[in-house]
N, C-alpha and C. Protein backbone atom coordinates (compact mmCIF):
# COMPACT_ATOMS: atom_id res chain seq x y z
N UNK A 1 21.48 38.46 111.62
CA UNK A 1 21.39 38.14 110.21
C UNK A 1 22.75 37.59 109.74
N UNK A 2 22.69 36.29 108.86
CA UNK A 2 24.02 35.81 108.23
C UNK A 2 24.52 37.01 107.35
N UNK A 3 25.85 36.79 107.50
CA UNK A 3 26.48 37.26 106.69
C UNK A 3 27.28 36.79 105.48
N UNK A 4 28.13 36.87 104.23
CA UNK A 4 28.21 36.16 103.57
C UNK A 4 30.40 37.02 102.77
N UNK A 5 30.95 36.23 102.93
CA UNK A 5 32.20 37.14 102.16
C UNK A 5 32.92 36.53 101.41
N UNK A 6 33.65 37.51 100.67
CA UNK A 6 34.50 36.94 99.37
C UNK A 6 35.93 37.83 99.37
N UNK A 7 36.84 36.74 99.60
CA UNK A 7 38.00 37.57 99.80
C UNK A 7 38.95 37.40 98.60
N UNK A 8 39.65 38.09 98.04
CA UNK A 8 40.40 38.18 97.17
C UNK A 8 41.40 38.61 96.68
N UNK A 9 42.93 38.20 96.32
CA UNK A 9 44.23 38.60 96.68
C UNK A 9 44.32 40.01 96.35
N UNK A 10 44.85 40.78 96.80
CA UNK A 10 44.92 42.67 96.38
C UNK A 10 45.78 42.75 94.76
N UNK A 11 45.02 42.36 93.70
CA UNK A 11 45.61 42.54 92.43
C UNK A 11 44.87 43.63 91.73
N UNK A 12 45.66 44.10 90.88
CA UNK A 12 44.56 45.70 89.92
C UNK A 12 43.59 44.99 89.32
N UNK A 13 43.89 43.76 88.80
CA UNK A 13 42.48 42.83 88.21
C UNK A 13 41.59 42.49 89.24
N UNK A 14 41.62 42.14 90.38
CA UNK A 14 40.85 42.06 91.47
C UNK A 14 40.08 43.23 91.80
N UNK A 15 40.96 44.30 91.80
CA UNK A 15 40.49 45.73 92.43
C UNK A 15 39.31 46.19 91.27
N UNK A 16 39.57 45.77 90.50
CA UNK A 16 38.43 46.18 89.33
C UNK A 16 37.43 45.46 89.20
N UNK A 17 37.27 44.18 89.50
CA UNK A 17 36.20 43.27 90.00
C UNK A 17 35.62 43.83 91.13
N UNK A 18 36.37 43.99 92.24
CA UNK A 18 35.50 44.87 93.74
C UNK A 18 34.81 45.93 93.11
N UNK A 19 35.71 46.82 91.88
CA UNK A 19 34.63 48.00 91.92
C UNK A 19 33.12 48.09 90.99
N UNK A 20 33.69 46.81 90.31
CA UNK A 20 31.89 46.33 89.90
C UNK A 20 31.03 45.63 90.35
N UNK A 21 31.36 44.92 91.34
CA UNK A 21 30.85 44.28 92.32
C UNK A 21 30.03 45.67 93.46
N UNK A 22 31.08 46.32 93.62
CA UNK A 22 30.55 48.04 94.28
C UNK A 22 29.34 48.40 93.80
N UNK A 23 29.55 48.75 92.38
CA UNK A 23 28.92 48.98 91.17
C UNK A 23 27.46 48.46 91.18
N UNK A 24 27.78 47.42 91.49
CA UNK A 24 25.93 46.74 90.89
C UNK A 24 25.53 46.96 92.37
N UNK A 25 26.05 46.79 93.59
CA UNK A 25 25.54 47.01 94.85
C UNK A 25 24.82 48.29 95.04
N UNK A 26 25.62 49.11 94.65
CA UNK A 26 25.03 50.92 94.45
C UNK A 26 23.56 50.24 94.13
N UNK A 27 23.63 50.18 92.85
CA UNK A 27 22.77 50.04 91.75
C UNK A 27 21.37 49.80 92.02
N UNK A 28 21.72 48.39 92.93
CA UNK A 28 20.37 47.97 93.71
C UNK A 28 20.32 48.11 94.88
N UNK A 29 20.97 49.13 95.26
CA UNK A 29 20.57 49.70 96.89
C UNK A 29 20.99 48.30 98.05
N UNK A 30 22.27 47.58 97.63
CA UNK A 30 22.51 46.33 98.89
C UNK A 30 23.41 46.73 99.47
N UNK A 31 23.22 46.59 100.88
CA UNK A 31 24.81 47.13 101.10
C UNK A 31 26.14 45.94 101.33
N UNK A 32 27.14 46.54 101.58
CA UNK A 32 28.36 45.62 100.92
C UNK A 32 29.36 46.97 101.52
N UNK A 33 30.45 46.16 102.87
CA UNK A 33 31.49 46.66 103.27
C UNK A 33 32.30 46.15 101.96
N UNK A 34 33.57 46.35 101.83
CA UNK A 34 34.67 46.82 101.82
C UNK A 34 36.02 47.09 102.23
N UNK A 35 37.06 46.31 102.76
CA UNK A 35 37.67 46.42 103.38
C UNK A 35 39.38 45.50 102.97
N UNK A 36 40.45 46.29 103.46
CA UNK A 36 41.17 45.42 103.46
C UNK A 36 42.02 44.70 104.33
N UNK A 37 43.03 43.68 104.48
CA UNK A 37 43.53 42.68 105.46
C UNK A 37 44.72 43.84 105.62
N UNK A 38 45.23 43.39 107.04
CA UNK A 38 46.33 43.94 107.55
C UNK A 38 47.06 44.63 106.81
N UNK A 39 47.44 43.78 106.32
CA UNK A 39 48.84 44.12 104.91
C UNK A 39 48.42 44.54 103.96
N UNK A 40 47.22 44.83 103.82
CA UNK A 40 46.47 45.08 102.24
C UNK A 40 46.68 44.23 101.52
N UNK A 41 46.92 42.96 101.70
CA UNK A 41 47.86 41.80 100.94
C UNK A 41 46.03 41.19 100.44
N UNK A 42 45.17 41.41 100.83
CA UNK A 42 43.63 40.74 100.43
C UNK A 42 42.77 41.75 100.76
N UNK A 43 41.42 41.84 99.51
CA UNK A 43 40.67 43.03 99.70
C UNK A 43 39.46 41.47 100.06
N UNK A 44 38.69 42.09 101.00
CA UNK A 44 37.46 41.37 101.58
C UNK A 44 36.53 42.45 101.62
N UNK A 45 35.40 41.38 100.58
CA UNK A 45 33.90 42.13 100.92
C UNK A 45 32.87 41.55 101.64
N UNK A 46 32.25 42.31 102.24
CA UNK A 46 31.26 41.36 103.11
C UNK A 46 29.88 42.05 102.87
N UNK A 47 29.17 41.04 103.22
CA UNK A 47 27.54 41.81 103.27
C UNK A 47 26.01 40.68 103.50
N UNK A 48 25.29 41.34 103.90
CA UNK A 48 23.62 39.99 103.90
C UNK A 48 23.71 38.94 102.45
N UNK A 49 24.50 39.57 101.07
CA UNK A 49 24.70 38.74 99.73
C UNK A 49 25.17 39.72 99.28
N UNK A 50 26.03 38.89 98.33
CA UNK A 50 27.22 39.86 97.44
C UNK A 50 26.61 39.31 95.92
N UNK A 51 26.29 40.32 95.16
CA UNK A 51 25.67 40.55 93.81
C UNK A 51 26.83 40.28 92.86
N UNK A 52 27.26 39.52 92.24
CA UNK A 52 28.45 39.41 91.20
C UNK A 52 27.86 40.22 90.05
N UNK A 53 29.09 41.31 89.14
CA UNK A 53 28.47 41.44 88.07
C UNK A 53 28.18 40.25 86.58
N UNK A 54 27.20 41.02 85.87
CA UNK A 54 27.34 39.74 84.45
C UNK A 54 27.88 39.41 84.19
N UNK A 55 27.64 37.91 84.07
CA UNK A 55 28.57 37.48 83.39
C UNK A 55 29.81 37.00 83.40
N UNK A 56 30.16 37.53 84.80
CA UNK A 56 31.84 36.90 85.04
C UNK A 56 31.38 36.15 86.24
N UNK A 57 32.52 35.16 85.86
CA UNK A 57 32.83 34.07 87.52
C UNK A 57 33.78 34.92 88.21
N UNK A 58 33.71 34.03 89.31
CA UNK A 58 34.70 34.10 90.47
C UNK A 58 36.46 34.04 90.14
N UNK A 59 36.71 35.26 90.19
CA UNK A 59 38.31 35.11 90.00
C UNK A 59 39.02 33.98 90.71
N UNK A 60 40.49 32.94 90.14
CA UNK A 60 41.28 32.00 90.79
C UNK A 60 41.58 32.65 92.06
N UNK A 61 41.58 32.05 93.11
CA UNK A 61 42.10 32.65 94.93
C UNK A 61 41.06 32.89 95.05
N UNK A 62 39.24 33.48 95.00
CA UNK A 62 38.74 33.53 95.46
C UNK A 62 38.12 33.05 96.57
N UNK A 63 37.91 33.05 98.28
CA UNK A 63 37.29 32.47 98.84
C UNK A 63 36.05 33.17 99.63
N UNK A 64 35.60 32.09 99.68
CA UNK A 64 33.88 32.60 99.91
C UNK A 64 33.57 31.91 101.06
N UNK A 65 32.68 32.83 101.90
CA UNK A 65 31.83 31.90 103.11
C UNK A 65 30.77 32.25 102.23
N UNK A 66 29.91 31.36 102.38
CA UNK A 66 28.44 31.38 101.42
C UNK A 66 28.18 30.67 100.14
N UNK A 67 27.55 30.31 99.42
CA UNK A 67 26.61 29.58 99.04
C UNK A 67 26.84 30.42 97.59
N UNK A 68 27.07 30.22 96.50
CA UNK A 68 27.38 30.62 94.88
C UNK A 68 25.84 30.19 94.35
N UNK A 69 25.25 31.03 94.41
CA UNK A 69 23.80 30.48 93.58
C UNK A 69 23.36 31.17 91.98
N UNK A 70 22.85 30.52 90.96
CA UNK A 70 22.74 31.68 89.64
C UNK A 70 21.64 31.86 89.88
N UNK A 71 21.06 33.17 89.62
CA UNK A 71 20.06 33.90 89.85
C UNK A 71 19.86 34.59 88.40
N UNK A 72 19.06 34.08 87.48
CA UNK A 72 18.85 34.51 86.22
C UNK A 72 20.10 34.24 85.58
N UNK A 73 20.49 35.60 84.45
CA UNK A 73 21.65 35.41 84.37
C UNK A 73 23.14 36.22 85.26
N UNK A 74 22.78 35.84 86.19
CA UNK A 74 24.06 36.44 87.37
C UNK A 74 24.50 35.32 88.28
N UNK A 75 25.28 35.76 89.44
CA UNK A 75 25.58 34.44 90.47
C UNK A 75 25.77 35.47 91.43
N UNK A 76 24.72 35.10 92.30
CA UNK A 76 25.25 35.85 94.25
C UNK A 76 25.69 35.21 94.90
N UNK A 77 26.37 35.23 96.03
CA UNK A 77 26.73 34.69 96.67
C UNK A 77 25.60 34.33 98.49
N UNK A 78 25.00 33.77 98.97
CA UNK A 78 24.16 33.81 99.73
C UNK A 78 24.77 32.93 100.98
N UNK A 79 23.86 33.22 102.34
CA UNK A 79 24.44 32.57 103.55
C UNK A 79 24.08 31.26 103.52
N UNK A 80 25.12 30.35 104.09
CA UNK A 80 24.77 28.92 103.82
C UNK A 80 23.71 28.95 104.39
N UNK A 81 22.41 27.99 103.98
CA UNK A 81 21.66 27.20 104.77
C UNK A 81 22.06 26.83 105.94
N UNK A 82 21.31 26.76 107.09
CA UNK A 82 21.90 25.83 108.00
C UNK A 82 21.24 24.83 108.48
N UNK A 83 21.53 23.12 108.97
CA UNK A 83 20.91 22.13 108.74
C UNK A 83 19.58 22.26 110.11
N UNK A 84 18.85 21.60 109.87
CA UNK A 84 17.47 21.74 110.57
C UNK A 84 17.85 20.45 111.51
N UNK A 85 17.65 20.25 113.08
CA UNK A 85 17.61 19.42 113.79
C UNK A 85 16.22 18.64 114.05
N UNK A 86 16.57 17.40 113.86
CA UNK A 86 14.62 16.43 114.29
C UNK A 86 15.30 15.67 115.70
N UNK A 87 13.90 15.08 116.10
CA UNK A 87 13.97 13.99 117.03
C UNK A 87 13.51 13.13 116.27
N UNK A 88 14.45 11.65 116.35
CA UNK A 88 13.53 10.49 115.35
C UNK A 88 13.48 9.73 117.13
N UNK A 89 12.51 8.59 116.85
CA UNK A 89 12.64 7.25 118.01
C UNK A 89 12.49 6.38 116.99
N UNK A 90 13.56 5.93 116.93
CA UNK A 90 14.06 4.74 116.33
C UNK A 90 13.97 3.34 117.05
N UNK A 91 13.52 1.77 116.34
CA UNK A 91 13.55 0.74 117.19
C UNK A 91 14.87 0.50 117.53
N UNK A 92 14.78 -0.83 118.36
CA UNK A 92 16.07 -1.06 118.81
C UNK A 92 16.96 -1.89 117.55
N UNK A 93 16.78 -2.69 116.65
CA UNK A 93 16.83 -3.35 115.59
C UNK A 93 17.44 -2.35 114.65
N UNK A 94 17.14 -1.03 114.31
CA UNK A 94 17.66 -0.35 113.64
C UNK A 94 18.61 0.63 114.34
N UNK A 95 18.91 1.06 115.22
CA UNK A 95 19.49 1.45 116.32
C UNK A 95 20.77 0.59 115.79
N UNK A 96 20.73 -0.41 116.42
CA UNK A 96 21.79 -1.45 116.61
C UNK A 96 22.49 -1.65 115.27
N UNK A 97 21.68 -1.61 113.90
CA UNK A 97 22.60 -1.39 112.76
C UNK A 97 22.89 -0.38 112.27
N UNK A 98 22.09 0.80 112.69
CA UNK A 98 23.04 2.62 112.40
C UNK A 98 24.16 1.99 112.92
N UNK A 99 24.57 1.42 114.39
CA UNK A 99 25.68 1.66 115.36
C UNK A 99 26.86 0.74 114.69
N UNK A 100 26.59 -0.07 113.95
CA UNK A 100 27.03 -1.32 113.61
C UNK A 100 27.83 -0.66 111.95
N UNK A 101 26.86 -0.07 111.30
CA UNK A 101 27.55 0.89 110.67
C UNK A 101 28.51 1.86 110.64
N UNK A 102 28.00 2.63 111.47
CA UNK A 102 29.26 3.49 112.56
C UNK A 102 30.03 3.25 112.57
N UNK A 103 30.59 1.71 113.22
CA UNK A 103 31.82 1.51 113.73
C UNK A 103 32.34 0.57 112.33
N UNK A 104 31.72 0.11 111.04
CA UNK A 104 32.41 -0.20 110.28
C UNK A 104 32.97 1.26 109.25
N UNK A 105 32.72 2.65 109.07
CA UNK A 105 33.20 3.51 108.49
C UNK A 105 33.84 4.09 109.63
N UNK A 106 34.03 3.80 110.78
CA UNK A 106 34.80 5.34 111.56
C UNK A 106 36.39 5.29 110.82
N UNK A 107 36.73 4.15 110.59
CA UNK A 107 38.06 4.06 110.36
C UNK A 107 38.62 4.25 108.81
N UNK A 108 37.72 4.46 108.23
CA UNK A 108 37.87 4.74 106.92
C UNK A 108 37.36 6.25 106.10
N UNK A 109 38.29 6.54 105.28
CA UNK A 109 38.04 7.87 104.57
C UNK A 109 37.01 8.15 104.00
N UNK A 110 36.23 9.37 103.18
CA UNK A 110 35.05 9.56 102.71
C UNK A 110 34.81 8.63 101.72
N UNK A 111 36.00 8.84 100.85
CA UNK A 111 36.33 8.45 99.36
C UNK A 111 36.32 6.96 99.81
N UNK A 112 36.57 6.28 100.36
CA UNK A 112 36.85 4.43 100.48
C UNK A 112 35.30 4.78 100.90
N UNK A 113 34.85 4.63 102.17
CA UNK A 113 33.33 4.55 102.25
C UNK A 113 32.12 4.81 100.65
N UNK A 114 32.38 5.63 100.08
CA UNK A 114 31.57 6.20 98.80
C UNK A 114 32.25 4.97 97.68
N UNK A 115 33.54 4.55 97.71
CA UNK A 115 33.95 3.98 96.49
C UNK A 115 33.56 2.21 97.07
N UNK A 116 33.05 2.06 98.20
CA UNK A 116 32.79 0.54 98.51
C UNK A 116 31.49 0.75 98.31
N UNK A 117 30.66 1.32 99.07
CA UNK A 117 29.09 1.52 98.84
C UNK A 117 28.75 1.43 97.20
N UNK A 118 29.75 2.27 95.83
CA UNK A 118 29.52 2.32 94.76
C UNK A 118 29.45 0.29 94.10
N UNK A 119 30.53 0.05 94.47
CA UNK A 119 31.04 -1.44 94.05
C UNK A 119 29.96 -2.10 94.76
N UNK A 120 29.30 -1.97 95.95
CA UNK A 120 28.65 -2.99 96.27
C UNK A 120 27.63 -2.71 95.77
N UNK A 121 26.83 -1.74 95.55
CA UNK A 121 25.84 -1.94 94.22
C UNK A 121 25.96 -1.79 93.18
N UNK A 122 27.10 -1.97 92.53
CA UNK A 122 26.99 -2.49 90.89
C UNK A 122 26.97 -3.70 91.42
N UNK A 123 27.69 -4.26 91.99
CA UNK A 123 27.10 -6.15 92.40
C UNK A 123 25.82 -6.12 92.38
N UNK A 124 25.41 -5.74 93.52
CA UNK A 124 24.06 -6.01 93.73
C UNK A 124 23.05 -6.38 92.77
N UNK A 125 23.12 -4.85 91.73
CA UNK A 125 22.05 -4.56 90.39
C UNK A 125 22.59 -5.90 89.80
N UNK A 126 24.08 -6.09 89.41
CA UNK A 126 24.48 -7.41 88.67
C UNK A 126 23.91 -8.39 88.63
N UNK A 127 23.87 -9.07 90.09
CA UNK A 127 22.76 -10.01 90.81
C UNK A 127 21.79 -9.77 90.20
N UNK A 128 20.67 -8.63 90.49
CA UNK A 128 19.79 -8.74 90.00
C UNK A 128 19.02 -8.49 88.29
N UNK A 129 20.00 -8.21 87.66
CA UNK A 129 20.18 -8.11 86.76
C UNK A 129 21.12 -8.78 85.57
N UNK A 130 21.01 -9.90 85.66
CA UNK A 130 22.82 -10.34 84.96
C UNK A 130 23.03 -10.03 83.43
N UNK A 131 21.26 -10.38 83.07
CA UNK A 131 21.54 -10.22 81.48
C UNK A 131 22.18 -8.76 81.09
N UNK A 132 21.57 -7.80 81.84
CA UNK A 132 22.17 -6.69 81.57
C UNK A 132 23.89 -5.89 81.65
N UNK A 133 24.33 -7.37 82.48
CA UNK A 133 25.83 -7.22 82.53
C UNK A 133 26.65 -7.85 81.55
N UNK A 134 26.58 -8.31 81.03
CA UNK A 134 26.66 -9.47 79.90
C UNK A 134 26.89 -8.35 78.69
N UNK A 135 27.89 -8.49 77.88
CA UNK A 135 28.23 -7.44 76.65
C UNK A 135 27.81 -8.70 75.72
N UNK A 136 27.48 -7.77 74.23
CA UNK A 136 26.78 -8.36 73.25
C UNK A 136 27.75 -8.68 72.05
């Protein structure tokens, strides 16, 4: 079974968040370790989902393995999804331009790939659209 944690620097404001976080776990019967880092320098909780109490977010320094979802009015924390594998058979024609693609982003960052793809379709729509580019 995934597991899911939230670690958080060892502050008395922190420590009082863990113990309502404790708190609602009791409450609804989930369980939820407890624990701290070497140094006590970070308290880490772990568990199948960590129940946040009402109403409050995630303290600054918080880090999380898992998934922040709102659930009514609360937020748990849950195990990521994990991605599902297919077999496609693809022609050779499209093959050849995935690959062709490929090798025009390997060399470039997320942000340049996402900010050229953006520009080349506002062209595009432009093209097909001109009147609508045109200010009045």
């Amino acid at each position: 079974m995934s597991h899911v944690s939230l670690t958080l620097p060892n502050t008395t404001e922190h420590q009082a968040f863990c113990r309502a976080i404790r708190d609602c776990h009791r409450e609804r019967e989930q369980p939820l370790v407890i624990r701290f880092s070497e140094r006590a320098a970070q308290i880490v909780l772990e568990g199948p989902v960590i129940l946040l109490p009402m109403h409050q977010s995630l303290p600054k320094g918080a880090k999380i393995v898992g998934t922040v979802k709102q659930m009514d009015s609360r937020y748990e924390i849950h195990p990521q999804e994990k991605g599902k594998t297919i077999n496609l058979h693809l022609d050779s024609e499209l093959v050849a331009e995935l690959e062709q693609i490929r090798r025009h982003v390997a060399s470039k960052t997320q942000h340049e790939v996402i900010l050229e793809m953006f520009v080349r379709g506002l062209r595009s729509f432009q093209q097909e659209h001109p009147e609508e580019g045109k200010k009045p």
